[in-house]
PDB file of N, CA and C in Angstrom:
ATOM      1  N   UNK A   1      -1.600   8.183 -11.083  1.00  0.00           N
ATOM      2  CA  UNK A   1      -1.049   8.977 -10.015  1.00  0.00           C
ATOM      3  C   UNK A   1       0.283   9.545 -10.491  1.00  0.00           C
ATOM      4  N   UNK A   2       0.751  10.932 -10.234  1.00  0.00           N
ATOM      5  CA  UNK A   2       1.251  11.806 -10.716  1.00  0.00           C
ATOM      6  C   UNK A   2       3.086  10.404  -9.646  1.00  0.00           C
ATOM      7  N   UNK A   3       4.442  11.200 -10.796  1.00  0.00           N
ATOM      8  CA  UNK A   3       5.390  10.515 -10.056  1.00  0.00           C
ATOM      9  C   UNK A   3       5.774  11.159  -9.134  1.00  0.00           C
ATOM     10  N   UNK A   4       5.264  12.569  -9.393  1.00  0.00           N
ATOM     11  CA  UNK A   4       5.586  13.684  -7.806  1.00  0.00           C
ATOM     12  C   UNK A   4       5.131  12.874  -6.756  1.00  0.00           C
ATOM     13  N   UNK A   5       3.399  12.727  -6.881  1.00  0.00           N
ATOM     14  CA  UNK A   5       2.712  12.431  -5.330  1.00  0.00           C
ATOM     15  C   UNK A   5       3.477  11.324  -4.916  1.00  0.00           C
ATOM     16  N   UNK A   6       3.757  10.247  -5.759  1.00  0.00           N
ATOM     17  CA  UNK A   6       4.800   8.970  -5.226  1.00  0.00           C
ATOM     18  C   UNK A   6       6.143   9.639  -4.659  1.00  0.00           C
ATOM     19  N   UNK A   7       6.756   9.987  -5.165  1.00  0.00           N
ATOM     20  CA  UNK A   7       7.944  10.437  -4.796  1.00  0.00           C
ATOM     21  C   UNK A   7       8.242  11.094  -3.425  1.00  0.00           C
ATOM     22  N   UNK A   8       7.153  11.669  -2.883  1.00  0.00           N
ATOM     23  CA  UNK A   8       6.461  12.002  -1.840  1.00  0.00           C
ATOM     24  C   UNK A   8       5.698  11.502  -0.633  1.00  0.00           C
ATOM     25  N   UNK A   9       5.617  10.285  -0.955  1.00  0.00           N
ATOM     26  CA  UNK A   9       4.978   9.143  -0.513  1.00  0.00           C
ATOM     27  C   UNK A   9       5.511   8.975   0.996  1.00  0.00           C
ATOM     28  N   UNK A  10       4.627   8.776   2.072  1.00  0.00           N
ATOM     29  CA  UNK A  10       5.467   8.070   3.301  1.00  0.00           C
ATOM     30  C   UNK A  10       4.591   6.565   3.331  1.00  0.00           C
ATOM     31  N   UNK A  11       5.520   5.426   3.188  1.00  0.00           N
ATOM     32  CA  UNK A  11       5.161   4.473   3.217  1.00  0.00           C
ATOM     33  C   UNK A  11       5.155   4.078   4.494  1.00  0.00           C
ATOM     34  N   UNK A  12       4.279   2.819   5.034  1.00  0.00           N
ATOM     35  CA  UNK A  12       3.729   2.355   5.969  1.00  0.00           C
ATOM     36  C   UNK A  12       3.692   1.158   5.844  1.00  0.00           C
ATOM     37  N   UNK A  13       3.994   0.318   6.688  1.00  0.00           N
ATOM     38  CA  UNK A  13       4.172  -1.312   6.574  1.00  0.00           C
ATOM     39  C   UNK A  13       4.092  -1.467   7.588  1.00  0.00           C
ATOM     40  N   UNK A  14       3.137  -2.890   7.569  1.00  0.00           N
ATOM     41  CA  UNK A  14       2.001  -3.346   8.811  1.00  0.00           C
ATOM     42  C   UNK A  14       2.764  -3.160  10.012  1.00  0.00           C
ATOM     43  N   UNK A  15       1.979  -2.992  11.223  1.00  0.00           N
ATOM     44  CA  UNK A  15       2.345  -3.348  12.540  1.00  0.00           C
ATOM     45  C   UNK A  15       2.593  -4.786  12.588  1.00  0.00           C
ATOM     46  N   UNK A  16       2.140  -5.944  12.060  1.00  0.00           N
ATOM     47  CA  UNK A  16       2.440  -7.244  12.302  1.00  0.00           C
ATOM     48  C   UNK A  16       3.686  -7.854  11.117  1.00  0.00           C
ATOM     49  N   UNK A  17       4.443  -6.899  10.866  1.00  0.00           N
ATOM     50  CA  UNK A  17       5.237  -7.181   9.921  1.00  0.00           C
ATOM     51  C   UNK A  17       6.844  -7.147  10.868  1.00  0.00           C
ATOM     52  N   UNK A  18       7.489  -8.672  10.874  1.00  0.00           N
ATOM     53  CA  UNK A  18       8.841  -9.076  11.580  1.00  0.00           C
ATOM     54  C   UNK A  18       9.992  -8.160  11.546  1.00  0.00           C
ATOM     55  N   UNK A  19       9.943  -6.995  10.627  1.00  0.00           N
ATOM     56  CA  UNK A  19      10.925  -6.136  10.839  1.00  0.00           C
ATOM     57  C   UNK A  19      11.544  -6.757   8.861  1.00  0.00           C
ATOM     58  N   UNK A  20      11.500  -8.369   8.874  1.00  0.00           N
ATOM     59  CA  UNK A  20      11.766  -8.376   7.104  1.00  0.00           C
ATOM     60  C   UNK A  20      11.317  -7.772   6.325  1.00  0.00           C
ATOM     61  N   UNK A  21      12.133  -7.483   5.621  1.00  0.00           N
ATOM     62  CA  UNK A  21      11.382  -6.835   4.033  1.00  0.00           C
ATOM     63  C   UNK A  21      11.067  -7.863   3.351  1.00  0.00           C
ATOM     64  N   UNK A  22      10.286  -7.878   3.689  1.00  0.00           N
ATOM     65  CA  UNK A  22       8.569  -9.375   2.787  1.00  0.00           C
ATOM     66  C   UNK A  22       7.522  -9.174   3.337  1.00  0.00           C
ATOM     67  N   UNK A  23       7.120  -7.614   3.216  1.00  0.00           N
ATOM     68  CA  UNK A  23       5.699  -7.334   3.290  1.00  0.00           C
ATOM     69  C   UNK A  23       4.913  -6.543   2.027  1.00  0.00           C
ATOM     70  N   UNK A  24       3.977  -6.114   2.560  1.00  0.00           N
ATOM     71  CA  UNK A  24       3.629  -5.058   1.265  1.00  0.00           C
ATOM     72  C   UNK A  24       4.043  -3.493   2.470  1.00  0.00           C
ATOM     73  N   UNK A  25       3.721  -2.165   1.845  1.00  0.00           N
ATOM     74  CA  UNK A  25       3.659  -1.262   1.685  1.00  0.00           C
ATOM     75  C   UNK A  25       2.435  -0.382   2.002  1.00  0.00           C
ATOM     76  N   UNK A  26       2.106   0.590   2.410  1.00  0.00           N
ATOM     77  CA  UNK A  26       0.730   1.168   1.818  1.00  0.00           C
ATOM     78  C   UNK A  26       1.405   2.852   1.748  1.00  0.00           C
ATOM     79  N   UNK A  27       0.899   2.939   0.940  1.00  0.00           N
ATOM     80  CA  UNK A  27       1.085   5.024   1.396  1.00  0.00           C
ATOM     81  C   UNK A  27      -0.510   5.913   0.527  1.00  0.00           C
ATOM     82  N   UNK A  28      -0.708   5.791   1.877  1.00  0.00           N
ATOM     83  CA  UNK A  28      -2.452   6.822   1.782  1.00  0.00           C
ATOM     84  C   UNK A  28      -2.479   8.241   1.089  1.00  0.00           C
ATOM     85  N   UNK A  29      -3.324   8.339   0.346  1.00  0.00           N
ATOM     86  CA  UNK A  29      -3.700   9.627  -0.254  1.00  0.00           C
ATOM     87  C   UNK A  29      -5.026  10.179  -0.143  1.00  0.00           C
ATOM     88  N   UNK A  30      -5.722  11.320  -0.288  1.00  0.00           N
ATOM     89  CA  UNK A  30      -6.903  11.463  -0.365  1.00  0.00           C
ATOM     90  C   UNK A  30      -8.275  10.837  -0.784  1.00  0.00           C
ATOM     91  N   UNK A  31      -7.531   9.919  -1.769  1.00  0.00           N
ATOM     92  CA  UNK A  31      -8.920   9.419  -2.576  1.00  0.00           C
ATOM     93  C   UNK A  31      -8.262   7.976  -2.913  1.00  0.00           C
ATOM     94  N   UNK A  32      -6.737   7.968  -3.116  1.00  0.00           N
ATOM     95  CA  UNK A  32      -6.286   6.412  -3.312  1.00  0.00           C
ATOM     96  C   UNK A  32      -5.145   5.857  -2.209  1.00  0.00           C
ATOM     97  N   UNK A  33      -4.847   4.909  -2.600  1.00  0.00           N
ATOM     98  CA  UNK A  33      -4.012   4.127  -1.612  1.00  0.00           C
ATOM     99  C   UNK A  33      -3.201   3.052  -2.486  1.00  0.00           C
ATOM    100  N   UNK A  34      -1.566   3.589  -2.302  1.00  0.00           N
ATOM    101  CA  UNK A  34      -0.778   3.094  -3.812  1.00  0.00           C
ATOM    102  C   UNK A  34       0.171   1.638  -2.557  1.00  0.00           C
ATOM    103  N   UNK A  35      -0.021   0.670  -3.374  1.00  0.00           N
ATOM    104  CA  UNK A  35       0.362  -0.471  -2.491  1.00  0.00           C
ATOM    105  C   UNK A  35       1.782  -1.380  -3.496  1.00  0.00           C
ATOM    106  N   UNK A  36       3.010  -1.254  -2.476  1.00  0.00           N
ATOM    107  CA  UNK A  36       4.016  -1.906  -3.057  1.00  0.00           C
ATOM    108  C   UNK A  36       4.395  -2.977  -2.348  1.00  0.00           C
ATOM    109  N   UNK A  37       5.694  -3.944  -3.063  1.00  0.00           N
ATOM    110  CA  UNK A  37       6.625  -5.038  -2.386  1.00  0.00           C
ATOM    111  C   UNK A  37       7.394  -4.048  -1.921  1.00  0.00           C
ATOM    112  N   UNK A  38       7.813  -4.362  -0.104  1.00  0.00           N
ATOM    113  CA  UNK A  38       8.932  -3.688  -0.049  1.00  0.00           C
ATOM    114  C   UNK A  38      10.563  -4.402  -0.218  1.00  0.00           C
ATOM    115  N   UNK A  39      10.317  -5.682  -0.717  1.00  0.00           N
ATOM    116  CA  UNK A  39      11.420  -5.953  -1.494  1.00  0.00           C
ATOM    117  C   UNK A  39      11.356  -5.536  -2.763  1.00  0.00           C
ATOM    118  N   UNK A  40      10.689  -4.777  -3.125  1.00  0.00           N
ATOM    119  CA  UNK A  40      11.195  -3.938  -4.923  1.00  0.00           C
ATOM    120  C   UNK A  40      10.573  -2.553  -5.181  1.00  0.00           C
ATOM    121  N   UNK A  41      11.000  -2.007  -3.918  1.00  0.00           N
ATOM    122  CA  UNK A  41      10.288  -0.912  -4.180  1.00  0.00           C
ATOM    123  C   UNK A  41      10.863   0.325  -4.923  1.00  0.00           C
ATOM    124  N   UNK A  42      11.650  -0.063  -5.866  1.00  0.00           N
ATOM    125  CA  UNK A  42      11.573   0.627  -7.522  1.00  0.00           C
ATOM    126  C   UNK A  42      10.531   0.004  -8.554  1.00  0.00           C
ATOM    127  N   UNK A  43       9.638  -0.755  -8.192  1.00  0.00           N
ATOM    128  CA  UNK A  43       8.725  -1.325  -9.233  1.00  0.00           C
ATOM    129  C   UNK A  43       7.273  -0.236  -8.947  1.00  0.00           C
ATOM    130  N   UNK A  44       6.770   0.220  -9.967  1.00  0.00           N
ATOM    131  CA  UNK A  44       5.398   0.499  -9.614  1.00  0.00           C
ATOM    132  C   UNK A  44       4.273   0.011  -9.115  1.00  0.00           C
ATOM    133  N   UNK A  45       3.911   0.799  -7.828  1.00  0.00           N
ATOM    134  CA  UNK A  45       3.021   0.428  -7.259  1.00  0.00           C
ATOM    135  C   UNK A  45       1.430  -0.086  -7.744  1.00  0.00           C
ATOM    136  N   UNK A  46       0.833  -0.550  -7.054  1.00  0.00           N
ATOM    137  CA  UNK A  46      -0.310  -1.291  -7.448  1.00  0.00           C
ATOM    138  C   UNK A  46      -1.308   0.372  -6.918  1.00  0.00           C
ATOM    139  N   UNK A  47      -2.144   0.810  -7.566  1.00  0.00           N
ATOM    140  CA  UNK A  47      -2.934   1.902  -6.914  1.00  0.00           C
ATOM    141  C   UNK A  47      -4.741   1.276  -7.325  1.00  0.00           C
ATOM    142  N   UNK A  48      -5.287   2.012  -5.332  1.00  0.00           N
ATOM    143  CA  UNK A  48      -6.381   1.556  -5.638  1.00  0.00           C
ATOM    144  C   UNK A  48      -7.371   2.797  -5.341  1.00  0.00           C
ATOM    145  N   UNK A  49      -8.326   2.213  -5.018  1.00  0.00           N
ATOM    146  CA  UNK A  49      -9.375   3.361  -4.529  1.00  0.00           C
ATOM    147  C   UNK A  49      -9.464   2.974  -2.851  1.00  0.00           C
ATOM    148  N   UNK A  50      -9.698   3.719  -2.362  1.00  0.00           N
ATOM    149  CA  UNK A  50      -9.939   3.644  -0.528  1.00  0.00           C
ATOM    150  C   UNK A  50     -10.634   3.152  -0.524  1.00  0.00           C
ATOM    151  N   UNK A  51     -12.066   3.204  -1.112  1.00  0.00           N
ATOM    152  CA  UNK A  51     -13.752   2.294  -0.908  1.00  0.00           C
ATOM    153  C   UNK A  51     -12.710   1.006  -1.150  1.00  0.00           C
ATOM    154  N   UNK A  52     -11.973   0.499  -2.289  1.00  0.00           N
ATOM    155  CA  UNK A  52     -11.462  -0.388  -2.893  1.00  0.00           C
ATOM    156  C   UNK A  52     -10.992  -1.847  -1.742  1.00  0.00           C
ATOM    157  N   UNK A  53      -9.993  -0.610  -1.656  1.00  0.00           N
ATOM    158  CA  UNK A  53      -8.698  -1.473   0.197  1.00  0.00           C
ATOM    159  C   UNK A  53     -10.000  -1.753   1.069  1.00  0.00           C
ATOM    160  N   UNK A  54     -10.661  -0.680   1.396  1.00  0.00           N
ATOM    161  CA  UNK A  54     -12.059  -1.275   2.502  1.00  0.00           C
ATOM    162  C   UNK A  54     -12.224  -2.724   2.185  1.00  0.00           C
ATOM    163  N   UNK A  55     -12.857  -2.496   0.758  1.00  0.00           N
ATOM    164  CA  UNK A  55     -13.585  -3.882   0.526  1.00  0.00           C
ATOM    165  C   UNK A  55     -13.158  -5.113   0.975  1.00  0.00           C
ATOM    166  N   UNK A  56     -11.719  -4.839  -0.079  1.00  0.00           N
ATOM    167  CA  UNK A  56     -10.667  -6.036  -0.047  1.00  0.00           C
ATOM    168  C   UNK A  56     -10.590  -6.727   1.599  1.00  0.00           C
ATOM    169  N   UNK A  57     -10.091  -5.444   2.482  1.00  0.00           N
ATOM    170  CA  UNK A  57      -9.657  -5.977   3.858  1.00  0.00           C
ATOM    171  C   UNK A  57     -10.920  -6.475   5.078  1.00  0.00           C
ATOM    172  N   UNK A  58     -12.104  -6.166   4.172  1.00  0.00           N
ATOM    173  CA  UNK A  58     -13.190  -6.403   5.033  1.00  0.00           C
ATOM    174  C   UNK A  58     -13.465  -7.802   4.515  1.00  0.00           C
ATOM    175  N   UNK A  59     -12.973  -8.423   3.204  1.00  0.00           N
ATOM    176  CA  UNK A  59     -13.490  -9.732   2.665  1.00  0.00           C
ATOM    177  C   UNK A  59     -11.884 -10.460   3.405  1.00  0.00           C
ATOM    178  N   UNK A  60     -10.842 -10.466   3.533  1.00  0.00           N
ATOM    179  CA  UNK A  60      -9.981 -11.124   3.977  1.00  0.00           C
ATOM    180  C   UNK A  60     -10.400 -11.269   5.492  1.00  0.00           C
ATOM    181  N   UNK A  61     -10.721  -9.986   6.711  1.00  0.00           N
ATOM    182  CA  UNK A  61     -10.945 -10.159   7.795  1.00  0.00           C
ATOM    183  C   UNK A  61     -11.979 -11.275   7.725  1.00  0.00           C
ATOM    184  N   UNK A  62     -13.195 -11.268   6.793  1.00  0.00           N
ATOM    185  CA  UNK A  62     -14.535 -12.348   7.074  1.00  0.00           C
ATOM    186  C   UNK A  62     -13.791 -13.830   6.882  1.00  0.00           C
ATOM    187  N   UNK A  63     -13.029 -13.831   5.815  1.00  0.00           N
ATOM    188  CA  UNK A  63     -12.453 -15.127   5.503  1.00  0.00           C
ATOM    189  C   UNK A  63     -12.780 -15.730   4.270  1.00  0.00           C
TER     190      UNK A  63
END
């Protein structure tokens, strides 16, 4: 992912997140979804695929 589209980025951090910075991040794109700490968010993000995050959050919701 280009450092423009990041740079550009509006990040998003959960609705169930205390207002601390000790969550993750998400900022959505067309086809990926680039996921940071927002305690270090000068570190590069983790980037995935959308099918990807689905998966992931559909195997954490099952348990």
């Amino acid at each position: 992912m280009k450092d423009l589209e990041l740079a550009e980025a509006q990040w998003q951090k959960s609705s169930y997140s205390g207002g601390a910075n000790n969550c993750v991040e998400l900022a959505i794109f067309v086809d990926r979804v680039a996921i940071r700490d927002s305690k270090c968010p000068e570190q590069a993000p983790l980037i995935l695929s959308r099918a990807d995050v689905r998966t992931f959050i559909g195997g954490v919701r099952e348990g």
